[in-house]
Protein backbone atom coordinates (compact mmCIF):
# COMPACT_ATOMS: atom_id res chain seq x y z
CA UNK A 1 21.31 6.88 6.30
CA UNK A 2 17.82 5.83 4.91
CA UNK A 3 16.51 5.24 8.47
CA UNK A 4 17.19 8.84 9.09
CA UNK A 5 16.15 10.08 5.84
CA UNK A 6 12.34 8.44 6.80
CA UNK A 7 12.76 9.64 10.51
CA UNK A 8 13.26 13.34 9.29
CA UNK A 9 9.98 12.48 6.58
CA UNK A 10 8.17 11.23 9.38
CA UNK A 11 8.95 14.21 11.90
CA UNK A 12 7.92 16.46 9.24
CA UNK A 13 4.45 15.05 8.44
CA UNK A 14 1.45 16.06 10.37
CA UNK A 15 -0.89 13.28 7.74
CA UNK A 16 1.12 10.04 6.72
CA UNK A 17 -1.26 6.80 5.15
CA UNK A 18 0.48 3.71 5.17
CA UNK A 19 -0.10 1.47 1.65
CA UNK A 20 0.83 -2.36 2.63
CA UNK A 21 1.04 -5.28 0.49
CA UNK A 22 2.17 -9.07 1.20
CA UNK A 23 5.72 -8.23 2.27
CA UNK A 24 4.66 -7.02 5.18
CA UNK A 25 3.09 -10.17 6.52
CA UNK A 26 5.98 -12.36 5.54
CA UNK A 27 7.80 -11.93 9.24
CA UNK A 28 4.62 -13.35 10.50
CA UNK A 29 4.91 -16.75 8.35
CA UNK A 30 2.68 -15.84 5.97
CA UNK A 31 3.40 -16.53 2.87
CA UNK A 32 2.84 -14.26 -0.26
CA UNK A 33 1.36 -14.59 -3.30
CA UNK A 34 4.02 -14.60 -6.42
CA UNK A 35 6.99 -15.83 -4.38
CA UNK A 36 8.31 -19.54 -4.81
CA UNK A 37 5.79 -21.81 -2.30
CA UNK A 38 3.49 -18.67 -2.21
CA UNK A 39 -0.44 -19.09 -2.25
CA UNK A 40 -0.87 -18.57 -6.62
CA UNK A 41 1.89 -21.62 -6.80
CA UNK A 42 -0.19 -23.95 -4.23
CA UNK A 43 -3.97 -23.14 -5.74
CA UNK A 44 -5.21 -22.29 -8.79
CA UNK A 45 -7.93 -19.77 -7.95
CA UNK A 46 -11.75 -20.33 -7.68
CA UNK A 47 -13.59 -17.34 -9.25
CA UNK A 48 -16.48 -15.79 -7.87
CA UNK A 49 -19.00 -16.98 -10.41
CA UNK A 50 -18.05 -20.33 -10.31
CA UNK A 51 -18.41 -20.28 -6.05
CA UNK A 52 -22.07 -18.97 -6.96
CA UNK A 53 -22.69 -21.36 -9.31
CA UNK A 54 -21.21 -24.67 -8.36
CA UNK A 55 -20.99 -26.84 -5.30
CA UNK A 56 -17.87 -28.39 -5.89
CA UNK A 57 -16.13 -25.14 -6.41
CA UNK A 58 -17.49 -23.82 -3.49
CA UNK A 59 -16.27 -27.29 -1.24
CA UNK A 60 -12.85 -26.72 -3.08
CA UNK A 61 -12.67 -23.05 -1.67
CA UNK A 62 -13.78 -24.04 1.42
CA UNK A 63 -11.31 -26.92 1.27
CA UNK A 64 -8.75 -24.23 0.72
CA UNK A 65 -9.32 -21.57 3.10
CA UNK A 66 -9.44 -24.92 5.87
CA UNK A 67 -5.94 -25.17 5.03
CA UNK A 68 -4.93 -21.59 5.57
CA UNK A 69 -6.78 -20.88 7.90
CA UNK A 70 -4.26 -22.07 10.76
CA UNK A 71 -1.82 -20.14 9.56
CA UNK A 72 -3.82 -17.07 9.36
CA UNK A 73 -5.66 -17.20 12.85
CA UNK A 74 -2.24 -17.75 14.59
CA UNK A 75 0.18 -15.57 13.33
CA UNK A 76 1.01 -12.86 15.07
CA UNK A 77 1.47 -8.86 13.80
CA UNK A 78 5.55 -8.52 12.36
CA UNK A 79 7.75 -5.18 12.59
CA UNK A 80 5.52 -3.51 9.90
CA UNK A 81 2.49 -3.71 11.18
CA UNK A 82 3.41 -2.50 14.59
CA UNK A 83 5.40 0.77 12.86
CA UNK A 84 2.12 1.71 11.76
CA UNK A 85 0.20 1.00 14.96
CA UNK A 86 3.04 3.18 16.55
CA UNK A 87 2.49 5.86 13.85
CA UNK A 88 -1.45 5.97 14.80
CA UNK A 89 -0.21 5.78 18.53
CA UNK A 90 1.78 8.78 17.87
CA UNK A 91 -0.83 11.22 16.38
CA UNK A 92 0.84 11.00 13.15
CA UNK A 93 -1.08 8.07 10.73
CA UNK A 94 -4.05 9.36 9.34
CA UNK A 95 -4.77 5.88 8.02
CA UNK A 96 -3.93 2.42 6.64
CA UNK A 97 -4.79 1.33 3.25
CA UNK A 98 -4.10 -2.76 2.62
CA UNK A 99 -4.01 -5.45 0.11
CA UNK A 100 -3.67 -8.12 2.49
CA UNK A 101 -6.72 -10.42 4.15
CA UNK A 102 -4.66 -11.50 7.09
CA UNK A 103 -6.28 -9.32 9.45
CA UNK A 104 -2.77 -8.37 10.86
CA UNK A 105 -2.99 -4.86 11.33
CA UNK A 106 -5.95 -5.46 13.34
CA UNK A 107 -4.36 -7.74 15.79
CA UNK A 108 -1.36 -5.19 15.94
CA UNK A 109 -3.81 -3.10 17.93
CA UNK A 110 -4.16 -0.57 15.20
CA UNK A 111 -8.46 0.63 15.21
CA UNK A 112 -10.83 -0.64 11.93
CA UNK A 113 -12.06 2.08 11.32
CA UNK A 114 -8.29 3.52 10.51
CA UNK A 115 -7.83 0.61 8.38
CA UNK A 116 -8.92 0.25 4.77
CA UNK A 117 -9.09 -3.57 3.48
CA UNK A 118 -9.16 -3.19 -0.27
CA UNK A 119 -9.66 -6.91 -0.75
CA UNK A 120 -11.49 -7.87 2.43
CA UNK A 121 -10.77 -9.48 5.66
CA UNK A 122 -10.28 -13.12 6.72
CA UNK A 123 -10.96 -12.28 10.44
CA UNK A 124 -14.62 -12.21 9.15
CA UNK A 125 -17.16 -14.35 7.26
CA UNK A 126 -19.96 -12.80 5.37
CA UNK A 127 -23.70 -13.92 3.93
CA UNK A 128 -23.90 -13.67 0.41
CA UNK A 129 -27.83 -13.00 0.86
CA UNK A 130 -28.44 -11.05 3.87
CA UNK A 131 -25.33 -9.59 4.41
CA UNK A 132 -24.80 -10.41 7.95
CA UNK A 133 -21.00 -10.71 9.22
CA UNK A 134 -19.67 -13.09 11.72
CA UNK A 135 -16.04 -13.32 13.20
CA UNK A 136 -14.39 -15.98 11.16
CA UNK A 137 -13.20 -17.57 14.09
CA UNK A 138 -16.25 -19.58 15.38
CA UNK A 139 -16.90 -21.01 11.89
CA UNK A 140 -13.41 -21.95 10.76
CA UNK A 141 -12.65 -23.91 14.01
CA UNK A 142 -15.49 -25.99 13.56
CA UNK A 143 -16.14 -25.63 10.04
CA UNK A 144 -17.22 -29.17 8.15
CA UNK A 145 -17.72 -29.79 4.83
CA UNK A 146 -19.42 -32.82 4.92
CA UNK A 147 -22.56 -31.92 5.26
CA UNK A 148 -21.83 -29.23 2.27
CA UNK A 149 -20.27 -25.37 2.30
CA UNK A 150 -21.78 -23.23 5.26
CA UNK A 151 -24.95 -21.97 5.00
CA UNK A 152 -25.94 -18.55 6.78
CA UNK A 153 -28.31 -19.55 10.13
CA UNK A 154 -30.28 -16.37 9.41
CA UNK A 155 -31.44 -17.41 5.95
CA UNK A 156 -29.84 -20.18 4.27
CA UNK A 157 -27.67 -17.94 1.68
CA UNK A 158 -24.28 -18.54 0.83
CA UNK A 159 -21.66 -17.83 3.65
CA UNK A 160 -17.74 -17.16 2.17
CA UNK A 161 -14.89 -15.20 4.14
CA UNK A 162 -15.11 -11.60 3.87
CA UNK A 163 -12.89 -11.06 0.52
CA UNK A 164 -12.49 -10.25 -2.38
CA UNK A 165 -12.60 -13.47 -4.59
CA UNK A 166 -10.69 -13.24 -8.77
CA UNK A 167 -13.65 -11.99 -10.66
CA UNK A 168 -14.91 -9.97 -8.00
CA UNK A 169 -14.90 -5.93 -7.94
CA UNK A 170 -13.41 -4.04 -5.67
CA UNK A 171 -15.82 -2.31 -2.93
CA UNK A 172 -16.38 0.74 -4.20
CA UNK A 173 -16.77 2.36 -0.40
CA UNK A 174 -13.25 0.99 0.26
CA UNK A 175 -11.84 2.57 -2.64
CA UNK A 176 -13.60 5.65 -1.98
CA UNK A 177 -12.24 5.68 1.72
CA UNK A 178 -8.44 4.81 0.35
CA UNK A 179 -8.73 7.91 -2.24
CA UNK A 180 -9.84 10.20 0.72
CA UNK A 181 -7.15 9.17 2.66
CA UNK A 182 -4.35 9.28 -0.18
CA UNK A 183 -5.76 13.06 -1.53
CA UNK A 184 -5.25 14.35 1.49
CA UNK A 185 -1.96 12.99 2.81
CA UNK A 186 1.59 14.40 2.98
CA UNK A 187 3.24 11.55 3.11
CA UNK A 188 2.53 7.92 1.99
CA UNK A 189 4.29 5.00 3.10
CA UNK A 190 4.18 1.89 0.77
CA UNK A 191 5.49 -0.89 2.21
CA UNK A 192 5.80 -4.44 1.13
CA UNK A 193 4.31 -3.91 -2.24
CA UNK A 194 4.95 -4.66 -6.02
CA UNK A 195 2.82 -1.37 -6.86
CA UNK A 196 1.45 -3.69 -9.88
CA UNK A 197 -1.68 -4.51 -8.54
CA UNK A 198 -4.34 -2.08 -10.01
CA UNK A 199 -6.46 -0.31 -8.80
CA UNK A 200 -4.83 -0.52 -5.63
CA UNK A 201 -1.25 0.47 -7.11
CA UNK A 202 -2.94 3.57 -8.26
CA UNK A 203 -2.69 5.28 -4.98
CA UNK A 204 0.80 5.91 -3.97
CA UNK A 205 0.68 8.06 -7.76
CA UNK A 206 -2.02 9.48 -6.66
CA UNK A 207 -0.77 10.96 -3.08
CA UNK A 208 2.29 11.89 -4.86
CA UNK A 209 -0.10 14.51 -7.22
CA UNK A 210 -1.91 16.09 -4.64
CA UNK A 211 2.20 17.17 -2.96
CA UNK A 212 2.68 14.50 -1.16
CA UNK A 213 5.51 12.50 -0.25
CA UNK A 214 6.28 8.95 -1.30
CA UNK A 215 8.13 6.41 0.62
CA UNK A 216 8.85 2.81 -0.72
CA UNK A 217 9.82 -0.05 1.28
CA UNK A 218 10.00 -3.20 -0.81
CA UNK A 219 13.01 -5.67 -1.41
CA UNK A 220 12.06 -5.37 -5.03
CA UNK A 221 12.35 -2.65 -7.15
CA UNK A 222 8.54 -1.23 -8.44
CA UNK A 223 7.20 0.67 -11.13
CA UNK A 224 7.18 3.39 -8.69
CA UNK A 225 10.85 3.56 -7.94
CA UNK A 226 11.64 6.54 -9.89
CA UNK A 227 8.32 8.98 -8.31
CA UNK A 228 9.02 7.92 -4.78
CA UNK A 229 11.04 10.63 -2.69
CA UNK A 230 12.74 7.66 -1.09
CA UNK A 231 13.26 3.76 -1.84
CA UNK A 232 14.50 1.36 0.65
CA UNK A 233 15.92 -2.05 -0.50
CA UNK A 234 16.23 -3.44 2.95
CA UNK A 235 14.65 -6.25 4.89
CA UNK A 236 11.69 -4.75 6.45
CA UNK A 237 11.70 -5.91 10.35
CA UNK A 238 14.93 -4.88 10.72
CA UNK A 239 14.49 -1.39 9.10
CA UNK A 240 11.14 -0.38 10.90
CA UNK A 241 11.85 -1.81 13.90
CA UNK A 242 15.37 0.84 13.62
CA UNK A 243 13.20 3.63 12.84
CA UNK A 244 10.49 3.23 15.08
CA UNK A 245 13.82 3.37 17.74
CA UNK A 246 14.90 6.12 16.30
CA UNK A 247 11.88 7.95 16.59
CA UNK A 248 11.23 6.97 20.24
CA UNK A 249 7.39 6.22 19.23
CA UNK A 250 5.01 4.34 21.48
CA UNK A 251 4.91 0.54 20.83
């Protein structure tokens, strides 16, 4: 019944924005953050002014993103993140606001410039200095610490993955992209999300002022529960991957 309820939402809607969090990511063995072996239970974070300050916090960052890394350039895109690519494919997604670094929705063949990474991307790697961005790929597969943390070719500066690191603000050209996007939807599908995380949790609240719909696809339940139009309890693969049938949308 709630697979039909979201195809008939979905048929209706001329604008949806899809709002993804962690969940979404967890078909493609990656972890997330607040579950039991989940990244925040592995590492105790290194804050951005102690990877500009310090050496050894930077190594120990460094150190950490080695390990991941793996993980992240191998996985492959899940159920979600191709119900959204088949959404764009469709005519119907006007765009993709995420919390997540994995890069996912990228690889699901879904365009950048219809995605919106609130807290960065770890398919990049940026200059603290000059600004220049690189693919991560390159650098991570032959990245050694030994010698010290990377150090831009171009001038020397600092070189860290292309996130958002604790302590550091949100970009403010991302969050004015993901409030376009949310203002002028009519229907916003969160999936995967606690809807805690703020500012980014602010969004589904405010699609829902501006007459939109509100979806919400989570196995837990959210602060957001009793706004949405519809919440779904459900394991997400199974669910999506029913309603993308349903629909009979490309992918």
């Amino acid at each position: 019944m709630s697979a039909d309820t979201l195809r008939k939402l979905i048929e209706n809607s001329k604008r949806i924005v899809g709002f993804t969090g962690a969940g979404v990511s967890t078909d493609s063995g990656i972890a997330d953050y607040r579950s039991q072996g989940g990244i925040w239970e592995k590492f105790q974070p290194v804050y951005i002014d102690e990877f500009l300050a310090h050496e050894h916090k930077r190594l120990l960052y460094w150190q950490r993103k080695a390990v991941m890394w793996q993980t992240l350039r191998d996985a492959t895109p899940g159920p979600a993140h191709h119900f959204f690519t088949s959404l764009h494919q469709a005519g119907k997604l006007g765009g993709l606001i995420t919390q997540n670094i994995d890069g996912l929705h990228e690889k699901s063949g879904l365009p950048a410039e219809h995605i919106v990474n609130l807290h960065g991307t770890s398919l990049e790697i940026i200059c603290l200095d000059c600004l220049d961005v690189q693919p991560a790929a390159p650098i991570m597969d032959s990245l050694d610490l030994t010698a010290g943390s990377p150090r831009c070719q171009k001038c020397t500066g600092l070189l860290k993955p292309n996130t958002i690191s604790f302590g550091q603000a949100l970009d403010e050209q991302c969050l004015q992209q993901a409030e376009i996007l949310v203002t002028n939807c009519d229907l916003l599908i969160a999936a995967g999300s606690t809807l805690v995380v703020h500012p980014a949790a602010s969004f589904p609240v405010l699609a829902k002022r501006n007459g939109a719909k509100l979806v919400i696809i989570t196995l837990s339940e959210t602060p957001l529960d009793g706004a949405a139009d519809l919440v779904i309890n459900e394991p997400m693969g199974p669910f999506l991957t029913e309603v993308v049938n349903s629909l009979d949308l490309p992918g």
